[in-house]
C-alpha atoms as a PDB file:
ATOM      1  CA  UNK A   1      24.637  65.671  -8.913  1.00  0.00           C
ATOM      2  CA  UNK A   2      26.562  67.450  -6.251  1.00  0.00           C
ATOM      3  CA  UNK A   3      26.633  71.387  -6.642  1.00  0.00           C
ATOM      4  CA  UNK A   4      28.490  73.526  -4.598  1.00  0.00           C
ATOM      5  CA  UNK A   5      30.264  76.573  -4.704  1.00  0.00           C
ATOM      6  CA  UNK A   6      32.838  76.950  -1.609  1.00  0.00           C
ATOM      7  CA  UNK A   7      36.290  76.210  -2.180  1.00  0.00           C
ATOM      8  CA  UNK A   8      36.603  74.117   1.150  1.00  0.00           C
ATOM      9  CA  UNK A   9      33.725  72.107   0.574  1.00  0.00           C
ATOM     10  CA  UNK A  10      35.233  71.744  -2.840  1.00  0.00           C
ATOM     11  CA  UNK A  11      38.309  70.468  -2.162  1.00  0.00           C
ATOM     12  CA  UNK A  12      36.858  68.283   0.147  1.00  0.00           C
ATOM     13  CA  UNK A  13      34.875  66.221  -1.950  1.00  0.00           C
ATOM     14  CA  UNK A  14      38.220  65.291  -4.061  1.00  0.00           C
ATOM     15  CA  UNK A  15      39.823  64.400  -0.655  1.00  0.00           C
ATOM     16  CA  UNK A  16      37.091  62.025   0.057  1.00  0.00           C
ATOM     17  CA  UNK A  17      36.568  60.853  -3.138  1.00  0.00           C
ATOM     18  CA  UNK A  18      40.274  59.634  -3.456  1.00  0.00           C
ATOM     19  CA  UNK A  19      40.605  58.389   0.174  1.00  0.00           C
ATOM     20  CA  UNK A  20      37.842  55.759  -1.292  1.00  0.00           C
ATOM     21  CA  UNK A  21      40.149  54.618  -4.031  1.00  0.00           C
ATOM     22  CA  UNK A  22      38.418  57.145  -6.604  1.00  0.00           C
ATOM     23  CA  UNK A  23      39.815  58.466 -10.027  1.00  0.00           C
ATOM     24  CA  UNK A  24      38.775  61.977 -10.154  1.00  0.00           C
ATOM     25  CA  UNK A  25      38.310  63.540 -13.406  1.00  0.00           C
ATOM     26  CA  UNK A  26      38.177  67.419 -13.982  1.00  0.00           C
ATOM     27  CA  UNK A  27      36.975  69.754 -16.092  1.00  0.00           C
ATOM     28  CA  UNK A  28      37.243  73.277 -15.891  1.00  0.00           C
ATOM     29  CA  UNK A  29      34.793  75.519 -18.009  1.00  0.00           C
ATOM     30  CA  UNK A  30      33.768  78.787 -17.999  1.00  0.00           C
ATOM     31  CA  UNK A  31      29.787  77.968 -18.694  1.00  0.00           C
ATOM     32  CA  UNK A  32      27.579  78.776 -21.494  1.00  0.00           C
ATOM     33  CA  UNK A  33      28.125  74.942 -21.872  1.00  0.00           C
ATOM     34  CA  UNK A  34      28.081  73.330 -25.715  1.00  0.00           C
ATOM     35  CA  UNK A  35      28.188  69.848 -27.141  1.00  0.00           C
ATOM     36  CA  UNK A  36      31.750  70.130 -27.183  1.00  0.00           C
ATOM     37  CA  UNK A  37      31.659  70.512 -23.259  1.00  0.00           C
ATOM     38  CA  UNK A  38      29.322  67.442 -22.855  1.00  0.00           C
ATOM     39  CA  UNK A  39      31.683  65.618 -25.340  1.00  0.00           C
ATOM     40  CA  UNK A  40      34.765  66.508 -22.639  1.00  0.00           C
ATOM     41  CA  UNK A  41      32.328  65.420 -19.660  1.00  0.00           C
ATOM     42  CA  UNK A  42      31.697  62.218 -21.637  1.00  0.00           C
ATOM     43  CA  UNK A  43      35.024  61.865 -21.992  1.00  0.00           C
ATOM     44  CA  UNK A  44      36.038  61.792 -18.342  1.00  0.00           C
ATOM     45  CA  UNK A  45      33.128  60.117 -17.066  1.00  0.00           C
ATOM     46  CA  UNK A  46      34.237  57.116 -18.748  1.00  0.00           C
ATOM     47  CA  UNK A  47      37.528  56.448 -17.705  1.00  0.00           C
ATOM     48  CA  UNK A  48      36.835  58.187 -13.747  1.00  0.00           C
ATOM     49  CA  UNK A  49      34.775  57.179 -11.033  1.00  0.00           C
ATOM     50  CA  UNK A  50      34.125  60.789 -10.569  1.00  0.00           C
ATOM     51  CA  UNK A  51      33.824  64.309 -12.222  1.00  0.00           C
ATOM     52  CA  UNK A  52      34.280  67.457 -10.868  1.00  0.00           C
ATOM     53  CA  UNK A  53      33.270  70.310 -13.230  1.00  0.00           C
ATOM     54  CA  UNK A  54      34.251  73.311 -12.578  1.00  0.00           C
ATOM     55  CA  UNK A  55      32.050  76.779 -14.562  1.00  0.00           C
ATOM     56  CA  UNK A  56      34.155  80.314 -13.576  1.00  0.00           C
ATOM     57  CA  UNK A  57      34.046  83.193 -16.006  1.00  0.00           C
ATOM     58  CA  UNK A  58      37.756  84.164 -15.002  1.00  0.00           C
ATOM     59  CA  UNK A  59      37.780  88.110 -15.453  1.00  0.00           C
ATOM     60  CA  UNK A  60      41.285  87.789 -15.076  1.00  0.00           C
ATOM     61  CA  UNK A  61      41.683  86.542 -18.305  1.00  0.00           C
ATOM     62  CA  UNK A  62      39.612  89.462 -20.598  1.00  0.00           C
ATOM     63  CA  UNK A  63      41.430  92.369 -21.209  1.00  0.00           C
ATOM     64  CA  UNK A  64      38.563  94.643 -22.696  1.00  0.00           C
ATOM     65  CA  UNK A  65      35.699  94.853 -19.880  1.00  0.00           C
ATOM     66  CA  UNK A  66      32.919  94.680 -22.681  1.00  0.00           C
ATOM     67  CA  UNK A  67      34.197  91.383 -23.755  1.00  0.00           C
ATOM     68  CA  UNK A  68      33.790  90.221 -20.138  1.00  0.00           C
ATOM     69  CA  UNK A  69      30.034  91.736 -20.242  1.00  0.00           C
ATOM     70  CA  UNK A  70      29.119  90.446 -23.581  1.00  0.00           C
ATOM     71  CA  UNK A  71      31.020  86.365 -22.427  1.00  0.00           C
ATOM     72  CA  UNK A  72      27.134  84.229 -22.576  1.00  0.00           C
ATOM     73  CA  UNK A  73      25.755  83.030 -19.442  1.00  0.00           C
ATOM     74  CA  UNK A  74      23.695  80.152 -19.355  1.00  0.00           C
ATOM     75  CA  UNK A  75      23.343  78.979 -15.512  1.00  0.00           C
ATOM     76  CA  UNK A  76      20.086  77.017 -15.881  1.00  0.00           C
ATOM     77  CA  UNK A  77      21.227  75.207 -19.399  1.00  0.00           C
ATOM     78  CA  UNK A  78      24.401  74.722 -17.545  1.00  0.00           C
ATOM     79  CA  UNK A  79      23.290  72.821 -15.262  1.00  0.00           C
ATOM     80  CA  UNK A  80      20.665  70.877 -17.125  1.00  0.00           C
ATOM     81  CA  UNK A  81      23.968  69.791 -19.489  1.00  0.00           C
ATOM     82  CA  UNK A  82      26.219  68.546 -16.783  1.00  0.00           C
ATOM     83  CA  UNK A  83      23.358  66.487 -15.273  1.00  0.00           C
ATOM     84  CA  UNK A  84      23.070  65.047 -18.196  1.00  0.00           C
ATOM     85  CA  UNK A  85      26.050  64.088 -19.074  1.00  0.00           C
ATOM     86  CA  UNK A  86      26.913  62.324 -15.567  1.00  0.00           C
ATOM     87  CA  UNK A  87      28.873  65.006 -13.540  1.00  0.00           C
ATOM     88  CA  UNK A  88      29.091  64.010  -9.938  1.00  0.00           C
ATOM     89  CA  UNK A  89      30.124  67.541  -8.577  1.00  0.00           C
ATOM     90  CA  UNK A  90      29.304  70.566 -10.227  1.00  0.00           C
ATOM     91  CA  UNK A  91      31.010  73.610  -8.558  1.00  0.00           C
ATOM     92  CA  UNK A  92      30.463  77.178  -9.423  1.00  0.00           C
ATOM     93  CA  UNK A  93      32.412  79.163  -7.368  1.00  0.00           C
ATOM     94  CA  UNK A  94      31.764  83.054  -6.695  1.00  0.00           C
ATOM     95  CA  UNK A  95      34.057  85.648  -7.717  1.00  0.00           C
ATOM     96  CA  UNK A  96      35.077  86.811  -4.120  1.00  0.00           C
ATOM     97  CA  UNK A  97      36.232  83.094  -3.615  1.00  0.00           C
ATOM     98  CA  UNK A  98      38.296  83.080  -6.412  1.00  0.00           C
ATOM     99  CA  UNK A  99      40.167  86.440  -6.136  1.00  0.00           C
ATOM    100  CA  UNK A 100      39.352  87.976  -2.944  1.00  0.00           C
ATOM    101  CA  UNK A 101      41.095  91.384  -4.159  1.00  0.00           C
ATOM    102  CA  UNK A 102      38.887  91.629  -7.577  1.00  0.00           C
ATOM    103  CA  UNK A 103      38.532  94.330  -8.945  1.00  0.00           C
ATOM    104  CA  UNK A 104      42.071  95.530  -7.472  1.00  0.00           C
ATOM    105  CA  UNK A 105      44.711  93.802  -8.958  1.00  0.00           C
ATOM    106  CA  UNK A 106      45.493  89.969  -7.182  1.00  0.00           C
ATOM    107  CA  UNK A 107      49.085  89.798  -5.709  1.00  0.00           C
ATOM    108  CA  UNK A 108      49.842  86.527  -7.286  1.00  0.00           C
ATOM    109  CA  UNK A 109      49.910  85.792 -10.436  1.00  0.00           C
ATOM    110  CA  UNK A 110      50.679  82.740 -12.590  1.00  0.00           C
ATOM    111  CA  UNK A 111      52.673  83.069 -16.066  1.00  0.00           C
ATOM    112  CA  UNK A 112      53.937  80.408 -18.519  1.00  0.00           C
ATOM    113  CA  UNK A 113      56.606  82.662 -20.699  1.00  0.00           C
ATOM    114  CA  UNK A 114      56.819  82.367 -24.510  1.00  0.00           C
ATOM    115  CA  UNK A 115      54.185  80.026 -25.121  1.00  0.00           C
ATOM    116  CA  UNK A 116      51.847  82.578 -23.009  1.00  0.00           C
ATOM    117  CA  UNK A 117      52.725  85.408 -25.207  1.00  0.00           C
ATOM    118  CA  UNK A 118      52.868  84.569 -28.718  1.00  0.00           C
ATOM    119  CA  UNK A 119      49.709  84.487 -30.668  1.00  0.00           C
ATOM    120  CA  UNK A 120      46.528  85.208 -28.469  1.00  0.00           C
ATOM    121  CA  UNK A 121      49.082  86.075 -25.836  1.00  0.00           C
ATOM    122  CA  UNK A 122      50.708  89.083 -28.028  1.00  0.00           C
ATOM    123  CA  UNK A 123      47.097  89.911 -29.019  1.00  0.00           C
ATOM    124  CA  UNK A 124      45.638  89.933 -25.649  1.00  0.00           C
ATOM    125  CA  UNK A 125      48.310  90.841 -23.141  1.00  0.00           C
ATOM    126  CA  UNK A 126      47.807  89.162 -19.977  1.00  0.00           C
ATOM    127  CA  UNK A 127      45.297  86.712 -20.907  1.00  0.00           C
ATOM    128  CA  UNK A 128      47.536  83.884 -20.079  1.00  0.00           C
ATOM    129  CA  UNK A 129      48.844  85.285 -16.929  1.00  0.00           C
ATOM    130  CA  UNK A 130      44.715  84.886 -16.192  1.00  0.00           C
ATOM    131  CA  UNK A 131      44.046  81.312 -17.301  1.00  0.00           C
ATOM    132  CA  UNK A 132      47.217  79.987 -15.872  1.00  0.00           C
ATOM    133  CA  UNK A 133      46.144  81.716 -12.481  1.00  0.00           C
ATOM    134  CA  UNK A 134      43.148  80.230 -12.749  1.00  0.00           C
ATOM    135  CA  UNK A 135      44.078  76.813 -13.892  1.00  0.00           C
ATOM    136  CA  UNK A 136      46.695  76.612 -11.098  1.00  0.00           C
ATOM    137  CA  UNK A 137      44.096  77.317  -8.790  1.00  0.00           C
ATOM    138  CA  UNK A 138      41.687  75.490  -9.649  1.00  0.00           C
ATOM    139  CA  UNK A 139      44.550  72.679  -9.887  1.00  0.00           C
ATOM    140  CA  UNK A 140      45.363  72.834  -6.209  1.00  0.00           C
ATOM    141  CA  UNK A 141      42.224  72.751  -4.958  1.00  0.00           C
ATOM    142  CA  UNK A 142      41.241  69.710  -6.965  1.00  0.00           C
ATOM    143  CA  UNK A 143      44.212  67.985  -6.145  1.00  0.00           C
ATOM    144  CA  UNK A 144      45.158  64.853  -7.756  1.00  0.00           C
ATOM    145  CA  UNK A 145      42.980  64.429 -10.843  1.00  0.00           C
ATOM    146  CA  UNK A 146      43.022  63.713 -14.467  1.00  0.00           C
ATOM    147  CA  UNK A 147      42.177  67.254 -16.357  1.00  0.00           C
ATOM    148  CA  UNK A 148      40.139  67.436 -19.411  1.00  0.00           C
ATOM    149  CA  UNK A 149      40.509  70.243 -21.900  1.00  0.00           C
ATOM    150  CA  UNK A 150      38.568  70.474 -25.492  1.00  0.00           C
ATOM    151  CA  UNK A 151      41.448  70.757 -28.202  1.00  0.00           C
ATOM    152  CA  UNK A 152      40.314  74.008 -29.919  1.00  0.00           C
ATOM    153  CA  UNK A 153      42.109  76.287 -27.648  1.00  0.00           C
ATOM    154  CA  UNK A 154      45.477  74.956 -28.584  1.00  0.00           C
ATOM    155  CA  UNK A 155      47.773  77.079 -27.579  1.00  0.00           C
ATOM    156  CA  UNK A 156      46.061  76.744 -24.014  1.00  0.00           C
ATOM    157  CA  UNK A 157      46.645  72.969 -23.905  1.00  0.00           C
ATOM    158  CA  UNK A 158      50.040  74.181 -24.404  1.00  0.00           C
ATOM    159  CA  UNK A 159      50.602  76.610 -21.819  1.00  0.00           C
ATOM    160  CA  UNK A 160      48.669  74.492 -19.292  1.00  0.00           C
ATOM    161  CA  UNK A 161      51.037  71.289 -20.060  1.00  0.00           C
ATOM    162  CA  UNK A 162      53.639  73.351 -19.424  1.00  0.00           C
ATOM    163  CA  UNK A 163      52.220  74.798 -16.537  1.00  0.00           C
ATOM    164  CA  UNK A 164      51.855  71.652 -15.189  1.00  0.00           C
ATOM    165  CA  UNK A 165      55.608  70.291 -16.098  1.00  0.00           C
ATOM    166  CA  UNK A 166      57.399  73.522 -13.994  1.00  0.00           C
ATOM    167  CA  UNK A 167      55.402  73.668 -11.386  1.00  0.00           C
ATOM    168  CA  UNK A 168      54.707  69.430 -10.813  1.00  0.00           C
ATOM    169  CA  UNK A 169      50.947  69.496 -10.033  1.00  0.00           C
ATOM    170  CA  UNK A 170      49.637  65.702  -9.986  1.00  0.00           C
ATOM    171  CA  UNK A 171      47.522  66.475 -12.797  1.00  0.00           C
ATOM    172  CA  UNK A 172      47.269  64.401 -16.088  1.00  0.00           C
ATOM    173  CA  UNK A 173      46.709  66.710 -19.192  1.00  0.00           C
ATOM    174  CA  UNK A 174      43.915  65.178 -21.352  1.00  0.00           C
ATOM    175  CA  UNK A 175      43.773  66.795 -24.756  1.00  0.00           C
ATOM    176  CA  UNK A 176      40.089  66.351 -26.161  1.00  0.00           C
ATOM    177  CA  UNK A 177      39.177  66.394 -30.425  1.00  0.00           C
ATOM    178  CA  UNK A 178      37.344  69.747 -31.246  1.00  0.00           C
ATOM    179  CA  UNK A 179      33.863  69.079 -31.788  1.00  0.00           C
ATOM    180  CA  UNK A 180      32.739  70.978 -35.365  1.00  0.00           C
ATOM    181  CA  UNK A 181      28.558  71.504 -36.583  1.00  0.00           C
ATOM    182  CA  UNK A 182      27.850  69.663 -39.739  1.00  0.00           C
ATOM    183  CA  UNK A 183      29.529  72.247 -41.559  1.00  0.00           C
ATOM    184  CA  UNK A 184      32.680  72.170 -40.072  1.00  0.00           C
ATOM    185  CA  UNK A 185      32.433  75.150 -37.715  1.00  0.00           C
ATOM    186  CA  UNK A 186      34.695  74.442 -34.254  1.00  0.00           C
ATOM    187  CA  UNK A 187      31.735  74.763 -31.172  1.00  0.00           C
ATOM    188  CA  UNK A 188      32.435  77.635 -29.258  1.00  0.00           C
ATOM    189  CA  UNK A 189      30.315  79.538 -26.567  1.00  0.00           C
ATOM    190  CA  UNK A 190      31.440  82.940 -28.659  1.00  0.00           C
ATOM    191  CA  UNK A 191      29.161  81.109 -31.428  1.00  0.00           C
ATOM    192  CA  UNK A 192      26.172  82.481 -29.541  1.00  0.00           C
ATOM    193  CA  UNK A 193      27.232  86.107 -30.475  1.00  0.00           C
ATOM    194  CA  UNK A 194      27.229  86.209 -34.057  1.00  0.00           C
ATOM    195  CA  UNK A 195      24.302  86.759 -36.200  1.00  0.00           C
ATOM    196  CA  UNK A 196      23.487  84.266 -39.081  1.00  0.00           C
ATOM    197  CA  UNK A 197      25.471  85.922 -41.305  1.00  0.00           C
ATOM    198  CA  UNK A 198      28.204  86.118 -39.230  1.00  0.00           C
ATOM    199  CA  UNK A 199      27.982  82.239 -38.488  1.00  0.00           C
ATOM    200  CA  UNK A 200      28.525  81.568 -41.995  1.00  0.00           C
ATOM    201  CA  UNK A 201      31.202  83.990 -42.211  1.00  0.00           C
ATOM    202  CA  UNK A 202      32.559  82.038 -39.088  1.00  0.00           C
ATOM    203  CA  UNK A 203      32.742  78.727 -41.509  1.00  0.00           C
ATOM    204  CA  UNK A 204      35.503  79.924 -43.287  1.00  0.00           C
ATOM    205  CA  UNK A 205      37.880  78.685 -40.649  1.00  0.00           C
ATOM    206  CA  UNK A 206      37.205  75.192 -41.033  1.00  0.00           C
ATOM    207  CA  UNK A 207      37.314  75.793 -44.549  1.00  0.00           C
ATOM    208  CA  UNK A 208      40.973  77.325 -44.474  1.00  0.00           C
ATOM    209  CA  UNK A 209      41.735  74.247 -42.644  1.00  0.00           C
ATOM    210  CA  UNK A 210      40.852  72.496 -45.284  1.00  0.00           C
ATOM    211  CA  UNK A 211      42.320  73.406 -47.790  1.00  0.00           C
ATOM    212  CA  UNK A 212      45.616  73.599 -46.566  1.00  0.00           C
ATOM    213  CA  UNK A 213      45.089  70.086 -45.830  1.00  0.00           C
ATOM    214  CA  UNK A 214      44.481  68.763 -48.588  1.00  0.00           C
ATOM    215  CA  UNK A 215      47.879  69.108 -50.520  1.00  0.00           C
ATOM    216  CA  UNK A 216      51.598  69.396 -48.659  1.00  0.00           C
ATOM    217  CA  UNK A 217      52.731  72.940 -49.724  1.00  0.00           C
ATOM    218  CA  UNK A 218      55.593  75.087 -47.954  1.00  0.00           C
ATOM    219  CA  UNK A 219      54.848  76.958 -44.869  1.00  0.00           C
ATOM    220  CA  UNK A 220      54.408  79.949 -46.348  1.00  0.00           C
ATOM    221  CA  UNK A 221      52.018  78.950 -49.488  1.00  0.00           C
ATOM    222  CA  UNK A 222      49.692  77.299 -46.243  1.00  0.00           C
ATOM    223  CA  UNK A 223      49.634  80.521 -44.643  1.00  0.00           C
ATOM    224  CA  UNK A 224      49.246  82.577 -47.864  1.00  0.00           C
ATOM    225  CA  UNK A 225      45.995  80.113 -48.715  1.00  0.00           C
ATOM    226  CA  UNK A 226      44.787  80.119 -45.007  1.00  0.00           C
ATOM    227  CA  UNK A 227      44.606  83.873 -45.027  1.00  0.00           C
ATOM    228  CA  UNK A 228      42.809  84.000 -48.627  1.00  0.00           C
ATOM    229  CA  UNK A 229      40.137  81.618 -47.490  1.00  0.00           C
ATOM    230  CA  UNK A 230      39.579  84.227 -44.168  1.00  0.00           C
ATOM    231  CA  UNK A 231      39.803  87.353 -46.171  1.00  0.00           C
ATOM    232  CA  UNK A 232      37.571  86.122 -49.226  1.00  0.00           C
ATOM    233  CA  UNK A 233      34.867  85.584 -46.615  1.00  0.00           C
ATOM    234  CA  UNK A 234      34.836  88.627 -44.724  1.00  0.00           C
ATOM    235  CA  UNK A 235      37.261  87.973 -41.819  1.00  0.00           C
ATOM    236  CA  UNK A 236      39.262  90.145 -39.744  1.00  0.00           C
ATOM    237  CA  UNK A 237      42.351  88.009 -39.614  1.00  0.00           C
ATOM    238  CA  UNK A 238      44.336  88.355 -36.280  1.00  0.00           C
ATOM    239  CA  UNK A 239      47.119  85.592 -37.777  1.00  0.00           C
ATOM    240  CA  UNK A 240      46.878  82.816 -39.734  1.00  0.00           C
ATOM    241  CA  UNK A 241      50.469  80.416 -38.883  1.00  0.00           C
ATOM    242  CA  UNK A 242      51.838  76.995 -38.881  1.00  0.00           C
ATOM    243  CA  UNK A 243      53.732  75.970 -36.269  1.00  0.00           C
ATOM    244  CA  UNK A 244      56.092  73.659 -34.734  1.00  0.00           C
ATOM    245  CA  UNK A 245      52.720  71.236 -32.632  1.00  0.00           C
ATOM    246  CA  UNK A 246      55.217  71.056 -29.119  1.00  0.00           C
ATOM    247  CA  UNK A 247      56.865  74.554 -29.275  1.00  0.00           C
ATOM    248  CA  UNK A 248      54.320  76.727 -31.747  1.00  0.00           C
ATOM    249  CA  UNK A 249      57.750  78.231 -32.829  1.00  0.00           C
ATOM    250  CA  UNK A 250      56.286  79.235 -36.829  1.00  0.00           C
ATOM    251  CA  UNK A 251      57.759  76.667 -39.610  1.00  0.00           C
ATOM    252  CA  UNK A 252      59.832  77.707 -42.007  1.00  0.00           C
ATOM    253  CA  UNK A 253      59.927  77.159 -45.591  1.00  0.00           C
ATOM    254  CA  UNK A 254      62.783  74.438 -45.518  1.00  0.00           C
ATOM    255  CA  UNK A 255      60.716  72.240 -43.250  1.00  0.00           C
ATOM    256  CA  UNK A 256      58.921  68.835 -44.172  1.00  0.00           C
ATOM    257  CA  UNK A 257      56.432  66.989 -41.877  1.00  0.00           C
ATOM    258  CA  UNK A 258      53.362  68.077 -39.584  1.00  0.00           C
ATOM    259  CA  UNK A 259      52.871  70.732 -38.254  1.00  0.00           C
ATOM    260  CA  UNK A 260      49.709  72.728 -36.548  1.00  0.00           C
ATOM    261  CA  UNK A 261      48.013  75.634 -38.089  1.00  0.00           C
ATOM    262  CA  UNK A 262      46.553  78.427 -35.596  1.00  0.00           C
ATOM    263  CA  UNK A 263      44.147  80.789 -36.620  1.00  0.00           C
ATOM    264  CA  UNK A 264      42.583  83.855 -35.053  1.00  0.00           C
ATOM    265  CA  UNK A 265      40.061  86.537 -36.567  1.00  0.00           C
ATOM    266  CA  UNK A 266      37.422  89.142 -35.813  1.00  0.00           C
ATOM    267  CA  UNK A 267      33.901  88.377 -36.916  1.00  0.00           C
ATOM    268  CA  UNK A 268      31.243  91.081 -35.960  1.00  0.00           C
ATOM    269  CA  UNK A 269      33.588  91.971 -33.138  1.00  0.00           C
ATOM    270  CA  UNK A 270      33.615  88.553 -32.051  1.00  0.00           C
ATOM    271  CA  UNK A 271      37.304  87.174 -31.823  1.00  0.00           C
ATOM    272  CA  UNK A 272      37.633  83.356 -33.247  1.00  0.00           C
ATOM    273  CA  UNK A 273      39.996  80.598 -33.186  1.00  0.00           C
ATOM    274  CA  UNK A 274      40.609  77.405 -34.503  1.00  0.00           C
ATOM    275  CA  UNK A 275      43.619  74.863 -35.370  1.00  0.00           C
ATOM    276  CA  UNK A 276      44.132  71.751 -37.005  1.00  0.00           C
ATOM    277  CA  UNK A 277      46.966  69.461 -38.740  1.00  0.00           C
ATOM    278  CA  UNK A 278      48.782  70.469 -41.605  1.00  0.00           C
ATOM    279  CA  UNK A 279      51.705  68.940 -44.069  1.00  0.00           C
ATOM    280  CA  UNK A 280      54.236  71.252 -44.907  1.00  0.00           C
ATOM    281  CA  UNK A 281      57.031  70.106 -47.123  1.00  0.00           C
ATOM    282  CA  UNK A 282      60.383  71.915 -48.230  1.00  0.00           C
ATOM    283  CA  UNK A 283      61.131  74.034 -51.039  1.00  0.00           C
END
């Protein structure tokens, strides 16, 4: 495995690797690496010749500094998870690279409109603004590739699709399936944070998810049970919505057919999401 961490070198491989005919698959990560990241790197390995991961911890996209400090690092595991999986390139690029100004604000910066600030947008202002910026960066260095991203963060599969539409990078979107523990819990590197307790606080997501699946109900009885399930156990619930899957516009009660449900919530100061299908039928 390939490691590097300047951009020029960086971009170089990709050049190479596609002057020899190559399919380069990418995945950009921001470490503390999971079975649901191996699952995306298994993903592109088999259908590139190549992968390129990417692990940045983007401070442009935390709002509270102690939410940067507290984001798990776990270089050596990292490393030891890519390997295994079959990344060619693993590139961990320093902070200086990335945004030359940091800590003073960056001149440019990247943002996808609506879809970047409903949701964890209107919760965490800016956030967006930083993963689009960093996405679009990390985009045009690449170049021409096939991008990878796990389907838990929904509403940034979203906002990078679109981000990728306006702007016409040569980048095909891959949307991967969340990967859950036996119990139903999405994988998340935030997992790390929470105590026992709090894990099985954290299990009330998938639950939610659930239960709203289980029976077609109006919009608004799915969101009523969503945030029951959440409450019962303890949560902090940031929202609890169903939403158009394309738009994430919220459904309204004179709607039938599929629809995505989005939830966000506060365990033990540790901010959780998750999504997943849902039926909604009209009153």
């Amino acid at each position: 495995m390939l490691e590097l961490s300047d951009i020029p070198a960086w971009r170089s491989y990709a050049v190479h690797e596609r002057a020899k005919g190559h399919r380069v698959g990418l995945v950009p990560t921001m470490g503390a690496l999971h079975e649901g990241h191996a699952n995306l790197f298994r993903t592109a390995k088999a259908v590139s010749d190549v992968v390129v991961a990417t692990i940045f911890v983007n401070p442009r996209q935390f709002q509270d500094p102690g939410d940067l400090e507290r984001y798990p690092r776990t270089p050596e595991q990292d490393r030891e998870i890519a390997l295994s999986c079959g990344v060619d390139c693993l590139v961990t690029p320093t902070l200086k690279a990335m945004w030359p100004e940091y800590p003073n604000e960056t001149p440019t910066t990247v943002a996808v409109h609506r879809l970047g600030e409903v949701y964890e947008g209107a919760d965490r202002p800016g956030h967006f603004d930083g993963v689009a910026s960093v996405v679009a960066k990390i985009f045009a260095i690449t170049g021409p590739c096939r991008a990878f991203f796990g389907g838990k963060d929904y509403q940034q599969l979203a906002v990078v699709r679109q981000l990728v539409r306006d702007l016409a990078f040569d980048v095909d979107v891959v949307g991967c399936a969340i990967v859950r523990d036996a119990d139903g819990l999405a994988l998340s590197s935030r997992n790390a944070l929470l105590s026992p307790e709090g894990l099985e606080r954290a299990h009330s997501f998938s639950r939610a998810l659930r239960r709203v699946a289980e029976v077609p109900r109006p919009a608004g009885a799915q969101r009523a049970t969503m945030n029951a399930v959440l409450e019962e156990a303890g949560v902090r619930v940031a929202y609890a919505d169903v939403v158009d899957p394309l738009t994430l516009v919220p459904s309204r009660d004179d709607e039938t057919g599929e629809r995505r449900a989005l939830l966000a919530g506060i365990v033990e100061g540790v901010r959780l999401i998750d999504n997943g299908p849902v039926q909604v039928v009209g009153r």
